[in-house]
Protein backbone atom coordinates (compact mmCIF):
# COMPACT_ATOMS: atom_id res chain seq x y z
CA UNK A 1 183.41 205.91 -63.01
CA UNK A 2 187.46 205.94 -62.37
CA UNK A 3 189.71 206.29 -64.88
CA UNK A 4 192.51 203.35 -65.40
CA UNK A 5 194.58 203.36 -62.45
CA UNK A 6 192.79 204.89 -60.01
CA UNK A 7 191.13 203.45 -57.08
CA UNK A 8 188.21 201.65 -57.76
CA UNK A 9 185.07 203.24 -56.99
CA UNK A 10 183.79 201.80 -53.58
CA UNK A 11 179.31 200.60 -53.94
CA UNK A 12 178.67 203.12 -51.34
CA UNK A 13 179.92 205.82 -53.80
CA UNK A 14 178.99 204.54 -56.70
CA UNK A 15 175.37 205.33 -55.01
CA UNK A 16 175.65 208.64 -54.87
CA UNK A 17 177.27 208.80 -58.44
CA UNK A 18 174.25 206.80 -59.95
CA UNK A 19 171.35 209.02 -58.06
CA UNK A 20 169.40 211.25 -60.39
CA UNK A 21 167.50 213.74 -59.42
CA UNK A 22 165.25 216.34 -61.33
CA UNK A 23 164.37 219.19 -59.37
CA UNK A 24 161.61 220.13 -62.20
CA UNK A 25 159.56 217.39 -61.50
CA UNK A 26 156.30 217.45 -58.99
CA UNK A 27 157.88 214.20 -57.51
CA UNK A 28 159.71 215.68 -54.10
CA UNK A 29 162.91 215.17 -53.13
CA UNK A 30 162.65 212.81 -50.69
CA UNK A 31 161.12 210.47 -52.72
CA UNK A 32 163.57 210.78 -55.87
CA UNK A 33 165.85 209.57 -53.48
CA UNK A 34 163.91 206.81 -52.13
CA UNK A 35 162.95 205.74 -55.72
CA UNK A 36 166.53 206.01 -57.17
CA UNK A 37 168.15 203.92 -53.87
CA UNK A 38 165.64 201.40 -54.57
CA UNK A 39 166.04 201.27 -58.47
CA UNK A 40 170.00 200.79 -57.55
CA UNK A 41 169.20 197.80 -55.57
CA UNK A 42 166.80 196.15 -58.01
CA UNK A 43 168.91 196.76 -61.02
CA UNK A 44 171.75 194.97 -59.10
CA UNK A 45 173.98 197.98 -58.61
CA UNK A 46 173.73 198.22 -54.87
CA UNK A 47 174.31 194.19 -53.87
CA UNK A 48 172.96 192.69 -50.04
CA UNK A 49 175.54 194.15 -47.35
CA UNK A 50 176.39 196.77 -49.34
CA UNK A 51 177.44 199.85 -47.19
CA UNK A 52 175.62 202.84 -48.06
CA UNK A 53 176.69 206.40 -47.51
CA UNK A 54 176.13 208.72 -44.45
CA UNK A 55 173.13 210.65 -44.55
CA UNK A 56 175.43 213.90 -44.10
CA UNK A 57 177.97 212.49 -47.13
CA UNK A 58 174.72 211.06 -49.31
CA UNK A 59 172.84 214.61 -48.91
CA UNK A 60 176.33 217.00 -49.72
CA UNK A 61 177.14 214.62 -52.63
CA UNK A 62 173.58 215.31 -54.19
CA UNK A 63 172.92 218.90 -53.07
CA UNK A 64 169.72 218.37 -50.53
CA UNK A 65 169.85 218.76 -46.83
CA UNK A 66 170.34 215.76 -44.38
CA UNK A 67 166.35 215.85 -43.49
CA UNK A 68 165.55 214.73 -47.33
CA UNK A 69 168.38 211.60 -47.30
CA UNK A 70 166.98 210.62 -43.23
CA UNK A 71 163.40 210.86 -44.96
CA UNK A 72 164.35 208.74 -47.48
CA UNK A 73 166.67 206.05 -45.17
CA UNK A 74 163.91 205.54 -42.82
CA UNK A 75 161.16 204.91 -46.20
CA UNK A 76 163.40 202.19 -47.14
CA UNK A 77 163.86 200.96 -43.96
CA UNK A 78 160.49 200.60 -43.55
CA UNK A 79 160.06 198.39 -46.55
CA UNK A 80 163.18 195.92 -45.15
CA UNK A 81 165.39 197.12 -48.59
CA UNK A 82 167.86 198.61 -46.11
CA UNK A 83 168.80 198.33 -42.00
CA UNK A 84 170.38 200.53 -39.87
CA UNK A 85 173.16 198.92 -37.78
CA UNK A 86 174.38 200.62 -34.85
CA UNK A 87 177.22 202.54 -34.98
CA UNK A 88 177.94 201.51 -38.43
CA UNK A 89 175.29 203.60 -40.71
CA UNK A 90 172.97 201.90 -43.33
CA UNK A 91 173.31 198.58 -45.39
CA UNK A 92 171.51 197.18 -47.75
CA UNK A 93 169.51 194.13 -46.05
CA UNK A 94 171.43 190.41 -45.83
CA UNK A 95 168.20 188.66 -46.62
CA UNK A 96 167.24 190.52 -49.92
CA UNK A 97 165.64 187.78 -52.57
CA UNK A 98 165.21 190.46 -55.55
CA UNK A 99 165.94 188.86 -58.81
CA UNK A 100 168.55 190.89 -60.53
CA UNK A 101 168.70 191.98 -64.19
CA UNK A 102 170.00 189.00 -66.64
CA UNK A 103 172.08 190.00 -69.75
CA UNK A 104 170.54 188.06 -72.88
CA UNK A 105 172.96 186.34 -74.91
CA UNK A 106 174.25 188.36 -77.82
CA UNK A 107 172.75 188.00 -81.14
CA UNK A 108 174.57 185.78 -82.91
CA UNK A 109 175.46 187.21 -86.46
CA UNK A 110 173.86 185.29 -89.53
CA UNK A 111 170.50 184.37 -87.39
CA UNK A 112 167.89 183.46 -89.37
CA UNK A 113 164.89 186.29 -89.67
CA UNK A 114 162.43 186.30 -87.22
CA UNK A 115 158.98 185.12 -88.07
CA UNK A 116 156.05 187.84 -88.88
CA UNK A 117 152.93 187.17 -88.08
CA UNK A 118 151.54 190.46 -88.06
CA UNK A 119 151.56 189.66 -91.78
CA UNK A 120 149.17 186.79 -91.24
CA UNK A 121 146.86 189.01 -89.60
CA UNK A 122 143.98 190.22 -92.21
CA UNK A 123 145.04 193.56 -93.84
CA UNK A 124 141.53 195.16 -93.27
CA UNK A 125 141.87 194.11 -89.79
CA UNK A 126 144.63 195.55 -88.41
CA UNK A 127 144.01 197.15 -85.36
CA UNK A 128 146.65 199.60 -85.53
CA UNK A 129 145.21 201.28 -89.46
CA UNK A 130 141.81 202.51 -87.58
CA UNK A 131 141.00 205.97 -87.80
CA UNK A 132 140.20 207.50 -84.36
CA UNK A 133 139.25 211.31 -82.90
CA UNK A 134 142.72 212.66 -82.33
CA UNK A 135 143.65 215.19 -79.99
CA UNK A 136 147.79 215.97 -78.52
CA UNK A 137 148.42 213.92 -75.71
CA UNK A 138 149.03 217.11 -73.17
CA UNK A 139 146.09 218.68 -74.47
CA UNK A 140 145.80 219.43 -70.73
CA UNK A 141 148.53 222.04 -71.25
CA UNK A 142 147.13 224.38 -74.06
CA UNK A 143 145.25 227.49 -73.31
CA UNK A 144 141.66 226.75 -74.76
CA UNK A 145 141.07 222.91 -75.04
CA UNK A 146 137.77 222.50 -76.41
CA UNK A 147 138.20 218.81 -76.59
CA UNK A 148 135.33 216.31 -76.18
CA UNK A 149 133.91 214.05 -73.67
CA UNK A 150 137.01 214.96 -71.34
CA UNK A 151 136.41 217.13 -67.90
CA UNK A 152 137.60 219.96 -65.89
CA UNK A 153 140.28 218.93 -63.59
CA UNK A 154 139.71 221.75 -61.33
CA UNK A 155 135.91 220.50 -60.57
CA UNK A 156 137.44 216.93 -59.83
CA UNK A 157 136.00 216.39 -55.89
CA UNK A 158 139.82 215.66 -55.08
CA UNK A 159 138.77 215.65 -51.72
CA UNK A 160 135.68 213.50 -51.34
CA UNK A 161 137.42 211.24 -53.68
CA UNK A 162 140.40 210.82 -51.65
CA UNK A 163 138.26 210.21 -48.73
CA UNK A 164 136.15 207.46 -50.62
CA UNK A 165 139.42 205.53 -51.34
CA UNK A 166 140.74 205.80 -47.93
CA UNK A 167 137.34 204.69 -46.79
CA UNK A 168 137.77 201.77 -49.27
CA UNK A 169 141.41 200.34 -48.29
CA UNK A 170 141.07 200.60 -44.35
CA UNK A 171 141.47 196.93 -42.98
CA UNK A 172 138.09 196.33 -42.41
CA UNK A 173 136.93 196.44 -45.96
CA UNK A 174 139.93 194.54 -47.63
CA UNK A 175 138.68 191.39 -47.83
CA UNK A 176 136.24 192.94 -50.02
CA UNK A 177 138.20 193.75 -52.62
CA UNK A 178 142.01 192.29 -52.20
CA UNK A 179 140.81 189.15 -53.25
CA UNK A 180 139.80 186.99 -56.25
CA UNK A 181 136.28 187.45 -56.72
CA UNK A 182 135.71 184.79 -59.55
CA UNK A 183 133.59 186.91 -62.17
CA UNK A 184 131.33 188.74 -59.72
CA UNK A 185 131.56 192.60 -59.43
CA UNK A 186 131.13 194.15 -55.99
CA UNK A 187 127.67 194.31 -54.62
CA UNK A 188 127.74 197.22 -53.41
CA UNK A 189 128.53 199.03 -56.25
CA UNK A 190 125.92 197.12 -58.57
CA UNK A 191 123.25 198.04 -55.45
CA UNK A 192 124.17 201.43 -55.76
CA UNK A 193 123.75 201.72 -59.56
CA UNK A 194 120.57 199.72 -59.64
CA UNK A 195 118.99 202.01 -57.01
CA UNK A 196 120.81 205.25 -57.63
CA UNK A 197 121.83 206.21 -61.22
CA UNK A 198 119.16 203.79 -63.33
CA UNK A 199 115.96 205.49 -61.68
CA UNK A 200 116.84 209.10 -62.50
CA UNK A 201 116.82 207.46 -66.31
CA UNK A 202 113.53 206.03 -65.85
CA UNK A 203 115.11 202.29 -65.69
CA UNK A 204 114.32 199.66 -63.34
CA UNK A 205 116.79 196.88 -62.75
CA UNK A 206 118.06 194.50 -60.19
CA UNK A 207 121.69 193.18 -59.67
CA UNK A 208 121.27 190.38 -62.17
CA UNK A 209 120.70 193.04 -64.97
CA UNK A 210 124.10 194.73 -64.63
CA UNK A 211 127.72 194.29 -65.37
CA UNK A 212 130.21 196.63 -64.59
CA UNK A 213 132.63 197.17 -67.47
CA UNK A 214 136.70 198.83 -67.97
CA UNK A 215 134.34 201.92 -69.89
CA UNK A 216 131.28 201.22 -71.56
CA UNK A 217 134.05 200.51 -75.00
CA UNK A 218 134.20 197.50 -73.35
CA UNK A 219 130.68 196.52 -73.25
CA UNK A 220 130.58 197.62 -76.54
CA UNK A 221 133.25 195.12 -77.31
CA UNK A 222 131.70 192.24 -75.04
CA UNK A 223 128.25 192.57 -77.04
CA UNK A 224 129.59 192.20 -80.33
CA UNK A 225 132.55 189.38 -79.49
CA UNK A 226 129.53 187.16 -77.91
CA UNK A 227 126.97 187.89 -80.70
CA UNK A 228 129.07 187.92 -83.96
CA UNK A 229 129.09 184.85 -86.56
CA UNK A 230 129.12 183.98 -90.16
CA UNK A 231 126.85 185.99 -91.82
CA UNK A 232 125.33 188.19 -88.97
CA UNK A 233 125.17 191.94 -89.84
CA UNK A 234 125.92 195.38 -87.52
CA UNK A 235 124.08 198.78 -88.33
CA UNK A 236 125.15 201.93 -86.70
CA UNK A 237 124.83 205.29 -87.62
CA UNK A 238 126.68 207.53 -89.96
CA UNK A 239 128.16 210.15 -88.90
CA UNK A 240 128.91 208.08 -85.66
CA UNK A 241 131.20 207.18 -82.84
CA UNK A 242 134.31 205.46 -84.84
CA UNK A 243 135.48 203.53 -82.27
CA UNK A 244 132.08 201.36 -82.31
CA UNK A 245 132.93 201.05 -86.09
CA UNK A 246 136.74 199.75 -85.72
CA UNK A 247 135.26 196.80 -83.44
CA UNK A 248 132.29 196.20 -85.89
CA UNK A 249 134.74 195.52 -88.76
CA UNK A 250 137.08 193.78 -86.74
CA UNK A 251 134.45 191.18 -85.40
CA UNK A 252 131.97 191.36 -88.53
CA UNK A 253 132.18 190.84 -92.14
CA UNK A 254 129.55 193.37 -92.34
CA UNK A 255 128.77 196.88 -91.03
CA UNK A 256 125.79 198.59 -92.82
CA UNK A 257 126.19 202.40 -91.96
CA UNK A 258 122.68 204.34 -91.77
CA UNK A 259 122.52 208.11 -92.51
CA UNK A 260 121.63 210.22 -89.75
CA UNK A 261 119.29 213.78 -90.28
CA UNK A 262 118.16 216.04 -87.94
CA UNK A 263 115.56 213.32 -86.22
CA UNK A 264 118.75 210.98 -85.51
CA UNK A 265 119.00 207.64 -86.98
CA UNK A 266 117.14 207.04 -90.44
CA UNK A 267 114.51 204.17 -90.09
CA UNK A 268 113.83 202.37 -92.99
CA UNK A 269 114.10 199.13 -94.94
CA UNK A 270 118.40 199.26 -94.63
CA UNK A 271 117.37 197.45 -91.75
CA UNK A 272 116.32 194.35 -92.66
CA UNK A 273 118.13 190.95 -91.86
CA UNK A 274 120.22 193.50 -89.18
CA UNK A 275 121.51 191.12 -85.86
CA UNK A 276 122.54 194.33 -84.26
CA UNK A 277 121.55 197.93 -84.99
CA UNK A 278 124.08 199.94 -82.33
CA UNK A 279 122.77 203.88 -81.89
CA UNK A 280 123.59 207.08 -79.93
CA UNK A 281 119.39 207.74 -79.38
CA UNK A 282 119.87 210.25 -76.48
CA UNK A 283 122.89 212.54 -77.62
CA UNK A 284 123.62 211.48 -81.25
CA UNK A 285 127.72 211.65 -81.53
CA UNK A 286 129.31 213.52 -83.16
CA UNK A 287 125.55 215.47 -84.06
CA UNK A 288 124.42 215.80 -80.82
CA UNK A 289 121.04 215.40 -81.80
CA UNK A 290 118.23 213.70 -80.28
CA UNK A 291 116.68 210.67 -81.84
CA UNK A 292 112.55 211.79 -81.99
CA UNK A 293 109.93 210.33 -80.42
CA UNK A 294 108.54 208.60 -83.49
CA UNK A 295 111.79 207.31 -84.79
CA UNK A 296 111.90 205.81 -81.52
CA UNK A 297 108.41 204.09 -81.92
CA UNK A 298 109.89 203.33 -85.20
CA UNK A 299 112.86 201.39 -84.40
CA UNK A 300 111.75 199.52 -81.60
CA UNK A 301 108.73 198.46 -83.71
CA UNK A 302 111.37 197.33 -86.96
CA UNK A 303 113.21 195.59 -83.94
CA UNK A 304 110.21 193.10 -83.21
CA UNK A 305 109.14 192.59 -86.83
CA UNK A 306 113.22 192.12 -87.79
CA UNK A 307 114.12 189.95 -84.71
CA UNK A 308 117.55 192.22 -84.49
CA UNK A 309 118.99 193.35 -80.73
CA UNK A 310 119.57 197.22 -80.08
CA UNK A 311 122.89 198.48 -78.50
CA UNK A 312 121.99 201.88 -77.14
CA UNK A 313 125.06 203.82 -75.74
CA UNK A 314 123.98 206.41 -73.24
CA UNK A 315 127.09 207.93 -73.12
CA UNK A 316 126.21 211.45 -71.56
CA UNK A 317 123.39 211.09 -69.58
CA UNK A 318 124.31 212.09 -66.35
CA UNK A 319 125.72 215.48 -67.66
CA UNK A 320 122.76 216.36 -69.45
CA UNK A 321 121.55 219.41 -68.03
CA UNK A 322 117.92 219.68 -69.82
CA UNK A 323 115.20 219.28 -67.38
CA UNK A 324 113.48 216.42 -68.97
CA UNK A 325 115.60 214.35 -71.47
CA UNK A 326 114.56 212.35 -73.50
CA UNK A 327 114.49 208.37 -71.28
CA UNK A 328 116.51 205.89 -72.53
CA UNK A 329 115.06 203.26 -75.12
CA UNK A 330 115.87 200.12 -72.42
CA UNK A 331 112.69 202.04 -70.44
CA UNK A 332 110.04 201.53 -73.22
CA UNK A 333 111.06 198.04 -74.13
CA UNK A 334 109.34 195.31 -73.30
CA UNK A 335 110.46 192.25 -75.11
CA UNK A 336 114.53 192.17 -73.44
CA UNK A 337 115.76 193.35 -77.47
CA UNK A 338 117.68 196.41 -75.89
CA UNK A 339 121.06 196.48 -74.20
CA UNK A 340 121.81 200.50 -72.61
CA UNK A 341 125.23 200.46 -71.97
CA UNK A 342 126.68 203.52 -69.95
CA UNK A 343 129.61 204.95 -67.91
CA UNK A 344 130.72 207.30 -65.23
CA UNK A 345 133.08 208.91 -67.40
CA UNK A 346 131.44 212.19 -68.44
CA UNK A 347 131.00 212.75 -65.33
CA UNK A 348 133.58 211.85 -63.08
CA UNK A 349 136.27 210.54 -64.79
CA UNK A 350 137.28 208.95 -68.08
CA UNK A 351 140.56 207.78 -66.58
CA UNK A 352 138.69 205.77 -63.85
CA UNK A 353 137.57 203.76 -67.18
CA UNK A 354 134.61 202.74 -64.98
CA UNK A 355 131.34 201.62 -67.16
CA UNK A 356 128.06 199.51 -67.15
CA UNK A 357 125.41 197.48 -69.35
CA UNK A 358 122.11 196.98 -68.30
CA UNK A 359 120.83 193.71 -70.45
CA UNK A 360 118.34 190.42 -69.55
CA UNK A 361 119.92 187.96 -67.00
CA UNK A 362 120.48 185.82 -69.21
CA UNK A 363 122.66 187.91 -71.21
CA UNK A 364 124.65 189.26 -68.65
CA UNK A 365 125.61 185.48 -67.41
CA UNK A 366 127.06 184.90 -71.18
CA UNK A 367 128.78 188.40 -70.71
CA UNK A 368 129.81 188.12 -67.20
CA UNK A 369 131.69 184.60 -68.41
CA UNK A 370 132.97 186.57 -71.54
CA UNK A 371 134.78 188.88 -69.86
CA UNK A 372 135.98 186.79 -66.96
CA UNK A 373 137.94 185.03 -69.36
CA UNK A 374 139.69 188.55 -70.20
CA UNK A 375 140.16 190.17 -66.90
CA UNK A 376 137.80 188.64 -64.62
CA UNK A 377 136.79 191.75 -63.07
CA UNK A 378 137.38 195.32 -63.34
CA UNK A 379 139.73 195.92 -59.86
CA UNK A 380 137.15 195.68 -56.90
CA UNK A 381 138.85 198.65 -55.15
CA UNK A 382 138.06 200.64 -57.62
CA UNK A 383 134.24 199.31 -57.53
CA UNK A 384 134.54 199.71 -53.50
CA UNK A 385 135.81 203.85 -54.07
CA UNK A 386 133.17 204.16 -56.42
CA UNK A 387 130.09 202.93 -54.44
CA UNK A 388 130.93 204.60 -51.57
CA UNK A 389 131.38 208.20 -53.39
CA UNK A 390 127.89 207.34 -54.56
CA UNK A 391 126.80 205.71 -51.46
CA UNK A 392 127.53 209.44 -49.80
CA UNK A 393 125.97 211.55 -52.12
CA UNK A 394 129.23 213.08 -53.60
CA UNK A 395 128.27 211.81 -57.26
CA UNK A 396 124.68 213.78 -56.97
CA UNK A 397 126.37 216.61 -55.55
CA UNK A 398 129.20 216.63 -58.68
CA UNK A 399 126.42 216.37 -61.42
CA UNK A 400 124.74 218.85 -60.01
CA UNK A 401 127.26 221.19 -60.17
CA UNK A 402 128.17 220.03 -63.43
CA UNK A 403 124.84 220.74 -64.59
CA UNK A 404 124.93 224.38 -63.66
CA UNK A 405 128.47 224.97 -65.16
CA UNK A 406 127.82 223.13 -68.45
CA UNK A 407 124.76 225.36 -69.10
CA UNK A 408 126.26 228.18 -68.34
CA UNK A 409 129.20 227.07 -70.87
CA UNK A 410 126.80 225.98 -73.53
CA UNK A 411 125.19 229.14 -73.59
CA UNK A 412 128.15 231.18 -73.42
CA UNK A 413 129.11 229.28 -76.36
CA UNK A 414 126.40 229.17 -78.76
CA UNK A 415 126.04 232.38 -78.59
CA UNK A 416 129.57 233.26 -79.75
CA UNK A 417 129.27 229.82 -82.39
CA UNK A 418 125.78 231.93 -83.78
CA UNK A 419 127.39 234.88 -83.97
CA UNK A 420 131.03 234.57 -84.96
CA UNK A 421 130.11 231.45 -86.76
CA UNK A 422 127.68 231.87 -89.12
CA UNK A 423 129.25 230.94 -92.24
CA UNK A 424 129.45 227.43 -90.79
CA UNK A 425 127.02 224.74 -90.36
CA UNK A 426 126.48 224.23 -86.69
CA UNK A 427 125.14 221.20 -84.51
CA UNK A 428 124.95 221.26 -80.80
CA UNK A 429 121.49 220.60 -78.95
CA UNK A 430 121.15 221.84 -75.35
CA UNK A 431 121.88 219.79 -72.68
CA UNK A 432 125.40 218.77 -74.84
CA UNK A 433 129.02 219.38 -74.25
CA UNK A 434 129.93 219.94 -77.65
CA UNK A 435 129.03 221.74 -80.90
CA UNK A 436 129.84 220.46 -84.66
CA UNK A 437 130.83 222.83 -87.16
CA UNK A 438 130.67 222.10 -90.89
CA UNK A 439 131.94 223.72 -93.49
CA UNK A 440 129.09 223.81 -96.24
CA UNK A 441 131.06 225.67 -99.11
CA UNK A 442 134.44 223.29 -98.30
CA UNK A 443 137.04 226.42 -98.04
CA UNK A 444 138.68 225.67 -95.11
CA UNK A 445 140.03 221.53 -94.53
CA UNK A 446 139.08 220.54 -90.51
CA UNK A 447 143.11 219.48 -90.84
CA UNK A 448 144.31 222.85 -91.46
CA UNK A 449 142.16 224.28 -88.41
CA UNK A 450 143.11 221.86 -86.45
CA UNK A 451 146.83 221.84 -87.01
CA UNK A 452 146.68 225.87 -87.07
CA UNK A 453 144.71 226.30 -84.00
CA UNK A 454 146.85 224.31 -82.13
CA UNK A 455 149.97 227.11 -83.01
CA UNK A 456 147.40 229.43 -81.26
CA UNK A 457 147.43 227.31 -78.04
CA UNK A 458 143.57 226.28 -79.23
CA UNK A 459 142.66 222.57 -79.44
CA UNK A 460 139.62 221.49 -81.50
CA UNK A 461 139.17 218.36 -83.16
CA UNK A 462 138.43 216.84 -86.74
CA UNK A 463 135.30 214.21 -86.89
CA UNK A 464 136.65 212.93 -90.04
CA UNK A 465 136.98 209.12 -88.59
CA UNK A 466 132.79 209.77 -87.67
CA UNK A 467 132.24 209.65 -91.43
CA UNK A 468 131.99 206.43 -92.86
CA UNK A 469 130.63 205.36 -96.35
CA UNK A 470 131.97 208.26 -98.13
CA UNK A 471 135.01 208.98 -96.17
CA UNK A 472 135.03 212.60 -97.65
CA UNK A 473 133.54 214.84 -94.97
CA UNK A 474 136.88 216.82 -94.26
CA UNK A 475 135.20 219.69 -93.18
CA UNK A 476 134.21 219.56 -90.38
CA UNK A 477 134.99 219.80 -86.76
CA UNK A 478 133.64 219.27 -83.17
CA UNK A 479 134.19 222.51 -80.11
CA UNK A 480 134.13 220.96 -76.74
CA UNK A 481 133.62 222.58 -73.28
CA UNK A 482 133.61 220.02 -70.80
CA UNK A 483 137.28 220.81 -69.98
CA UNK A 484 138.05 224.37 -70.83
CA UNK A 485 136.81 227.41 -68.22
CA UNK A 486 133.86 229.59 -68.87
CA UNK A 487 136.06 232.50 -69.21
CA UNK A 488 138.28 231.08 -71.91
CA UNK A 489 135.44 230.33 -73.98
CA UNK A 490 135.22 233.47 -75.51
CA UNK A 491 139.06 234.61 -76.26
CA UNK A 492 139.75 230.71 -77.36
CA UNK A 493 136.93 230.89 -79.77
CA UNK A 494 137.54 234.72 -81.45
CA UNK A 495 141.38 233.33 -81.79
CA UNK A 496 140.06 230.25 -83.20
CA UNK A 497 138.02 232.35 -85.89
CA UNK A 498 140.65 234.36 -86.76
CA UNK A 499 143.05 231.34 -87.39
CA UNK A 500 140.37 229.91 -89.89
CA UNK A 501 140.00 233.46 -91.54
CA UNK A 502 144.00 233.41 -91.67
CA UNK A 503 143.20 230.08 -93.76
């Protein structure tokens, strides 16, 4: 800005005065520039005709060569924002119809308060008081993250990915997915999961069975919205995943939690007069064990006699690297009272938030319609990317190797855990990505580990929020390692025991 009596500053250098760049950032150059020209214009800074300085002046005023601000020009050029004229430089466009920033009116003083209704809301439903896993935000950044159900971003297939979405958005196929497609998912991608990923589970199902869901949290969420009501009662298992418990008490007025042993889910009469019994059969979470085959018999036969609907959550299937799991409930009933709900993120991405149900037709019309009237659709382009990497064989190829690194880890792992360990408690089946460790003689809080391993550059996490009824299992704590390298197992978990013997 000028100070008083000074020329005023012309637009064209005001530009160059308003430009930030940060050199420490992955974004390049080039496109700082680009990004900060165009914020100028849509922030009303840089008005139509405006007069924008030579590359040469633009590039000395910021420090970058000529090549970066020409790189830049010609972007926005190509997107109409600014012209070249000859023999007169670059302009902002004539024809620009950008709304610009409005300035409110300012608050006038003695307003009258503003209404809460987050106070109307019930206390014991407020979204924001539920207790969740926790784990830092750039967890991505520490040295050892054994976090959970998260992968390794150096065994992402960057490249057949890439191609799959380039495949996807060519002209040809975007009528497939730029439009509105009502509530229906793309075909492909419901072909591909019917024919591909349900047979390797021992499930048969055609189109009409499936609905592809933002993560199988939301099919989670779909089931219970469409089948709550006055009086109608949830079960799920304790420990469990606490996510399925914030929506249960959200939606119902009551969630019976069912102790879990070392067969899985207790069967018995805490059952009865259940409308929903929601499990973990194949990988128990947080536990990791595996419900047995006669619990199994067990609750599907309390499931006929008690007229109730199982949720089963399959949530790491396809990264199970036994040779024969155990198959999924859905495949040994009979009688439509199981919905297997699923996802790809284990596998290939949680980001990608990219998930499934498998339920009667019937159902899936009432869900389908459910969800349409929340986002229609997850986005089709995302469905298109996704069929086609499994279309091509890259998702077989990717759980294969996934397979044969996750073994590896495991073993690596429980070996150190049996050791190193002993003192503790520990869970962790083969074929998991994960191991619990409990505390049995309560000297050591899963807070304090937590918080003091993450000093260490070590990130483990507390499955306090898995406990429910009493809400005093504080000692105990859950080692992922889907996301950290074989070769940091070892030095992450003897600095990890040496924090807790610091304790």
């Amino acid at each position: 800005m000028t100070d008083s009596g000074t020329k005023p500053t012309s637009p064209a250098n005001l530009a160059a005065q308003l430009i930030e760049l940060d050199r420490s950032l992955d974004v390049g150059l080039r496109d700082q520039v680009q990004s900060e020209i165009s914020r100028l214009i849509s922030g009303g800074a840089l008005r139509s005709g405006t007069r924008l300085p030579s590359c040469r002046k633009l590039a000395g005023e910021l420090k970058v060569s000529i090549n970066t601000v020409l790189g830049a020009y010609s972007r926005l050029c190509d997107d109409n924002l600014i012209e070249a004229r000859a023999r007169s430089g670059y302009f902002i466009c004539d024809d620009l119809r950008i709304p610009h920033q409005r300035v409110a009116d300012p608050v006038q003083t003695g307003a009258p308060p503003q209404a809460n209704f987050v106070a109307r809301i019930t206390p014991h439903r407020l979204p924001s008081k539920n207790s969740y896993i926790l784990r830092p935000p750039n967890w991505q950044d520490y040295e050892y993250p054994f976090v959970c159900n998260q992968i390794d971003i150096q065994r992402f297939p960057i490249s057949e990915w890439r191609e799959c979405t380039r495949m996807a958005m060519n002209r040809r196929d975007l009528g497939i997915w730029s439009g509105d497609n009502q509530y229906w998912d793309s075909q492909e991608l419901l072909d591909q999961i019917c024919h591909r990923l349900l047979p390797r589970r021992g499930i048969t199902a055609d189109s009409e069975n499936v609905l592809v869901t933002v993560g199988a949290q939301q099919a989670l969420y779909l089931i219970a919205s469409l089948l709550r009501g006055p009086g109608r009662v949830v079960a799920m298992e304790d420990p469990g995943y606490p996510d399925a418990r914030n929506i249960f008490e959200q939606l119902f007025d009551e969630v019976r939690f069912i102790p879990v042993d070392d067969e899985g889910l207790i069967v018995d009469d805490r059952l009865e007069g259940c409308d929903l019994v929601y499990l973990t059969p194949n990988r128990q979470f947080p536990t990791t064990v595996s419900l047995s085959a006669a619990r199994r018999a067990s609750l599907l036969e309390v499931a006929e006699k008690q007229d109730f609907l199982i949720i089963e959550d399959d949530y790491e299937s396809d990264v199970d690297f036994r040779v024969n799991p155990p198959l999924p409930l859905y495949q040994s009933n009979r009688t439509g009272r199981v919905v297997y709900i699923s996802s790809l993120s284990k596998s290939l991405a949680p980001g990608l938030r990219l998930g499934f149900l498998v339920a009667p037709p019937d159902l899936v019309t009432e869900l389908r319609a459910l969800r349409g009237m929340m986002i229609r659709h997850p986005p089709l382009v995302l469905q298109h990317a996704a069929a086609l990497f499994l279309r091509f064989g890259h998702y077989d190829a990717l759980c294969s190797r996934l397979h044969g690194a996750y073994e590896r880890r495991w073993t690596i792992a429980n070996q150190i855990l049996q050791s190193d360990f002993s003192d503790f408690g520990i869970q962790g089946e083969v074929g998991g990505t994960s191991f619990m460790l409990s505390d049995p003689a309560k000297r050591w809080p899963a807070a304090d580990v937590v918080q003091n391993a993450l000093i260490e550059g070590v990130v483990v996490e507390s499955v306090a929020p898995c406990f429910f009824a009493t809400k005093t299992e504080h000692f105990s704590f859950r080692v992922g390692f889907s996301a950290v390298h074989a070769d940091r197992i070892e030095p992450g978990l003897s600095i990890l025991r040496k924090v807790i013997d610091a304790l």
